[in-house]
N, C-alpha and C. Protein backbone atom coordinates (compact mmCIF):
# COMPACT_ATOMS: atom_id res chain seq x y z
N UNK A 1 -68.92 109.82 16.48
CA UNK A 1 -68.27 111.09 16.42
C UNK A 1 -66.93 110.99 17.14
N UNK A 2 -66.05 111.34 16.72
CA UNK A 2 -64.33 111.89 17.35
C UNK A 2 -64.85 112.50 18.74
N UNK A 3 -63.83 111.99 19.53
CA UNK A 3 -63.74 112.79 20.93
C UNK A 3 -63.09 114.23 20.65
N UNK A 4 -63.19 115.40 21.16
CA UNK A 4 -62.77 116.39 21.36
C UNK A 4 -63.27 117.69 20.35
N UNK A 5 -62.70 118.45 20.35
CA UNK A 5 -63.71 119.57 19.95
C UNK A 5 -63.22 119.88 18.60
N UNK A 6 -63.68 120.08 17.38
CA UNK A 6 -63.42 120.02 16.08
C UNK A 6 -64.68 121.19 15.35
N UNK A 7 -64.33 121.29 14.50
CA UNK A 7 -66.10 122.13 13.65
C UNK A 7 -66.15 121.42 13.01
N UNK A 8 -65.85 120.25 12.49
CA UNK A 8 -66.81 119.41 11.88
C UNK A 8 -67.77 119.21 12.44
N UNK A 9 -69.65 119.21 12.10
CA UNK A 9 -70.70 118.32 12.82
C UNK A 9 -70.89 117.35 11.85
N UNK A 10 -71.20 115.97 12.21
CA UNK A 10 -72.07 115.57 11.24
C UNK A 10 -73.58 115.33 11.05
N UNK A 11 -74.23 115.33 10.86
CA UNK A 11 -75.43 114.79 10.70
C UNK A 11 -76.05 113.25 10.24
N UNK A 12 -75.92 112.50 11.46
CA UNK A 12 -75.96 111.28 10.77
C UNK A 12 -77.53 110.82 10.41
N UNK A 13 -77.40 110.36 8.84
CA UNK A 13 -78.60 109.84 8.37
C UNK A 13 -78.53 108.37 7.88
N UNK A 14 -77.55 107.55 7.99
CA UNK A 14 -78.22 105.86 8.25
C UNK A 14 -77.64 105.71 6.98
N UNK A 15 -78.42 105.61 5.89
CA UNK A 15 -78.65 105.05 3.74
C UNK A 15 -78.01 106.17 3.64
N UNK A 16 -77.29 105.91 2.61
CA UNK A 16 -76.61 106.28 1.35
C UNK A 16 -77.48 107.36 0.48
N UNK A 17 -78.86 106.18 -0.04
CA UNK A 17 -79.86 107.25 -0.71
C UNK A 17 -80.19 108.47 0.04
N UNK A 18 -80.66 108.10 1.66
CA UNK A 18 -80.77 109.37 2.09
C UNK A 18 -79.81 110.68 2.21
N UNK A 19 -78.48 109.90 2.47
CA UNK A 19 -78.04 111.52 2.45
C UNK A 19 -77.61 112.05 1.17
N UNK A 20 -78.04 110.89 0.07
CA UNK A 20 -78.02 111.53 -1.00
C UNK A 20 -78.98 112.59 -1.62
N UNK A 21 -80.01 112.37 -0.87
CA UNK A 21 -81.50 113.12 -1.24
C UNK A 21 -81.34 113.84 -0.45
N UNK A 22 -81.11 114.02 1.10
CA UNK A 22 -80.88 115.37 1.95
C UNK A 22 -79.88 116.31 1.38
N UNK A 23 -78.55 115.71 0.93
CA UNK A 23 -77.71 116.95 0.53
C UNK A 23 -78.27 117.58 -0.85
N UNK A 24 -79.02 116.86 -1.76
CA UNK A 24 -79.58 117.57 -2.89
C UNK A 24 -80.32 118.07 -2.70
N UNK A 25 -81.48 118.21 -1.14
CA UNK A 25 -82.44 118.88 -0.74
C UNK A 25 -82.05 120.06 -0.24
N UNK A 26 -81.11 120.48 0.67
CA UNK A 26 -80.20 121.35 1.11
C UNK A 26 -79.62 122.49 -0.23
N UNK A 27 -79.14 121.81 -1.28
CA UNK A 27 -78.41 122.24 -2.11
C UNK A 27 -79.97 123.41 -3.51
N UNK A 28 -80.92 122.78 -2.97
CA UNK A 28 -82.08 123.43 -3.60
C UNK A 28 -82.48 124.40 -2.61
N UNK A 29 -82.15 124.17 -1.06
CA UNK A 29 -82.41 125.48 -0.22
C UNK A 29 -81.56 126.50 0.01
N UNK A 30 -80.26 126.17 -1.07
CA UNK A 30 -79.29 127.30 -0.91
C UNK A 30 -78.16 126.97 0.49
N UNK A 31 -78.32 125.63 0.32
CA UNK A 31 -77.14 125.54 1.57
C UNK A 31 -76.05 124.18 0.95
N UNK A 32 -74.82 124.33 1.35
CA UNK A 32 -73.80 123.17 0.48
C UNK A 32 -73.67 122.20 1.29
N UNK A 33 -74.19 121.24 1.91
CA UNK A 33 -73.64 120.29 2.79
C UNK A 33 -73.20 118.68 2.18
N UNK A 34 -72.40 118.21 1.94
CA UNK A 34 -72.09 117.26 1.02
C UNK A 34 -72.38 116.33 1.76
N UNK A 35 -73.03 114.84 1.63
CA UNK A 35 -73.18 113.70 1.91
C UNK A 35 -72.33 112.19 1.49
N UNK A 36 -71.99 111.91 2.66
CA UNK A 36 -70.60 111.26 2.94
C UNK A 36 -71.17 109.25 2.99
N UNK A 37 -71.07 108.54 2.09
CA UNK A 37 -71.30 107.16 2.39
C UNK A 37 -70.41 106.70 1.99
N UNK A 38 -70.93 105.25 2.02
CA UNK A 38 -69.64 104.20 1.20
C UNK A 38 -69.13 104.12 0.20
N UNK A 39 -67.93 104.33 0.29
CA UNK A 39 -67.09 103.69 0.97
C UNK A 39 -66.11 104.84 1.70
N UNK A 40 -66.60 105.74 1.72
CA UNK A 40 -65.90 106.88 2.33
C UNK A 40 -66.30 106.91 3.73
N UNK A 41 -67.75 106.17 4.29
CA UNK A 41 -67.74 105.61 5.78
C UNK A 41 -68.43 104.64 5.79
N UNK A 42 -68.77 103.72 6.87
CA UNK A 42 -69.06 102.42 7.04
C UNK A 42 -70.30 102.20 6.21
N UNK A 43 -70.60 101.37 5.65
CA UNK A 43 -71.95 101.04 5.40
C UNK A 43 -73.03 101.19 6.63
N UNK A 44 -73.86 102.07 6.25
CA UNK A 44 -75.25 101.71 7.20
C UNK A 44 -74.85 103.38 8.05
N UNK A 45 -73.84 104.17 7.47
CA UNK A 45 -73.22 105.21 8.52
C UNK A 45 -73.15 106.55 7.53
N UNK A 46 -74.01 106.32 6.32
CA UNK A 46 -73.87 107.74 5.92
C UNK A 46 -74.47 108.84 6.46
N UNK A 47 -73.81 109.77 6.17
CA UNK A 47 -73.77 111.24 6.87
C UNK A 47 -74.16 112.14 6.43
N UNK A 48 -74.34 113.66 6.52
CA UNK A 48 -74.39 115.20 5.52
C UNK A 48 -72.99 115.38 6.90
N UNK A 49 -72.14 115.91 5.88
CA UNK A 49 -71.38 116.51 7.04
C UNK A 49 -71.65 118.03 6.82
N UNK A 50 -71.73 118.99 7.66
CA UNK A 50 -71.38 120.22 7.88
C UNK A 50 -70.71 120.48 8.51
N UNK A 51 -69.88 121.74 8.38
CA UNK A 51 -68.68 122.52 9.31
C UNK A 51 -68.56 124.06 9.85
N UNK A 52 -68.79 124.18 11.20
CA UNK A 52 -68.85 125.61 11.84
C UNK A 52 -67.53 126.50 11.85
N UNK A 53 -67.95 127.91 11.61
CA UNK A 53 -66.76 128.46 11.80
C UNK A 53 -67.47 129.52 12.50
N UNK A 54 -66.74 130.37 13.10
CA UNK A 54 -66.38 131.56 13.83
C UNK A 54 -67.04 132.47 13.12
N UNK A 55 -67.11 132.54 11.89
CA UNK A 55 -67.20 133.49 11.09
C UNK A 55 -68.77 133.46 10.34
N UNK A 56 -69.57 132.52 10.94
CA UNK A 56 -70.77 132.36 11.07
C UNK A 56 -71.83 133.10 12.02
N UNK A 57 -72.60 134.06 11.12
CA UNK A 57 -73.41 134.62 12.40
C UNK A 57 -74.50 133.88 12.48
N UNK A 58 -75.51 135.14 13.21
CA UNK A 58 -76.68 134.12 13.78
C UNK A 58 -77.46 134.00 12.42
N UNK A 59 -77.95 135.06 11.47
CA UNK A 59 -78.82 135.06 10.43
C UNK A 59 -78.35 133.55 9.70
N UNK A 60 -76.93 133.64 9.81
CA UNK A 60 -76.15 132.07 9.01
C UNK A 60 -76.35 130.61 9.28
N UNK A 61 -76.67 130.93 10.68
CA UNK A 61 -77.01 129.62 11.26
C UNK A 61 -78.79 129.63 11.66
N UNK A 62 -79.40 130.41 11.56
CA UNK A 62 -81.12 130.16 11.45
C UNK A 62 -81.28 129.58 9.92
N UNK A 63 -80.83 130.66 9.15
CA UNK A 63 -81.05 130.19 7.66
C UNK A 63 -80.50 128.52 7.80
N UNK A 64 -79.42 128.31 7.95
CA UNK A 64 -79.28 126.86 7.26
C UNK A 64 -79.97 125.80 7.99
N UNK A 65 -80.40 126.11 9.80
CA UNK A 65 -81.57 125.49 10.23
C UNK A 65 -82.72 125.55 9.73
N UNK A 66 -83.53 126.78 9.19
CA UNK A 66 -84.39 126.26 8.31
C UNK A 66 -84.24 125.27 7.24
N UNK A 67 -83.45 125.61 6.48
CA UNK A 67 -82.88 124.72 5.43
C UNK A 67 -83.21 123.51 5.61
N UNK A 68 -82.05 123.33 6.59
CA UNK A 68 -82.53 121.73 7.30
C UNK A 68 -83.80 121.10 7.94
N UNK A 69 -84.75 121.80 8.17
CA UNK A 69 -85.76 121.90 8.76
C UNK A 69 -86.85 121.42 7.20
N UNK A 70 -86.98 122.51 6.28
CA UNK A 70 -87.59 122.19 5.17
C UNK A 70 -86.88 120.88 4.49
N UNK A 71 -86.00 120.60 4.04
CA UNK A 71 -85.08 119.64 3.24
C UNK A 71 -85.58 118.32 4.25
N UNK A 72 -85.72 118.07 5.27
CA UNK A 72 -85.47 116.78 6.61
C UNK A 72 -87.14 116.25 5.95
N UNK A 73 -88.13 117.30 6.15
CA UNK A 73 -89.35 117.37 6.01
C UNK A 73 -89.08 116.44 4.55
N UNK A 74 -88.88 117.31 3.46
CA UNK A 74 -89.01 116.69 2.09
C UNK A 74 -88.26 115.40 1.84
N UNK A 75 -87.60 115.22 2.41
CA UNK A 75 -87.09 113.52 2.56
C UNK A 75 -87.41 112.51 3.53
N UNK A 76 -88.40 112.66 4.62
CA UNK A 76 -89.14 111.83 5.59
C UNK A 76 -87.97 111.37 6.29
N UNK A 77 -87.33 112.85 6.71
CA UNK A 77 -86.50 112.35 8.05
C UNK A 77 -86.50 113.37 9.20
N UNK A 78 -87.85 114.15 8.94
CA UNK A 78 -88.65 114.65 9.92
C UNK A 78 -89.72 114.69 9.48
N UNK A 79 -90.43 114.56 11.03
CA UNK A 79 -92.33 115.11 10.25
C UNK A 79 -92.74 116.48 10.93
């Protein structure tokens, strides 16, 4: 991650496939988070990136934690 304070987060998930299957898992829970690999970052370093704004309330940010919560589950990158 960049030093200093930005709203980009990323979410790092390792494979390619995976954050290919997390952002399509996300994208079935109603949330857009695009997944970032090679060659757009290192091999072995793909990502879901998401980005915070101000203009995010709380209902905005539980919902897309669930999201992430169900979607992590359906791709065995939580149990």
């Amino acid at each position: 991650m960049l030093a200093g304070e930005h709203p980009i987060v990323p979410v790092m998930l390792g494979e390619a496939e995976t954050a290919q299957a997390m952002s399509a898992a996300l994208f079935k829970e109603g949330v857009l988070a695009s997944g970032f690999f090679f060659p757009v970052v290192p091999k072995g370093r793909a990502r879901i990136r998401t980005q915070m704004s101000a203009a995010l309330t709380r209902a905005d940010l539980d919902f897309a934690l669930a999201a992430f919560a169900r979607a992590g589950k359906s791709v065995g990158v939580l149990s």
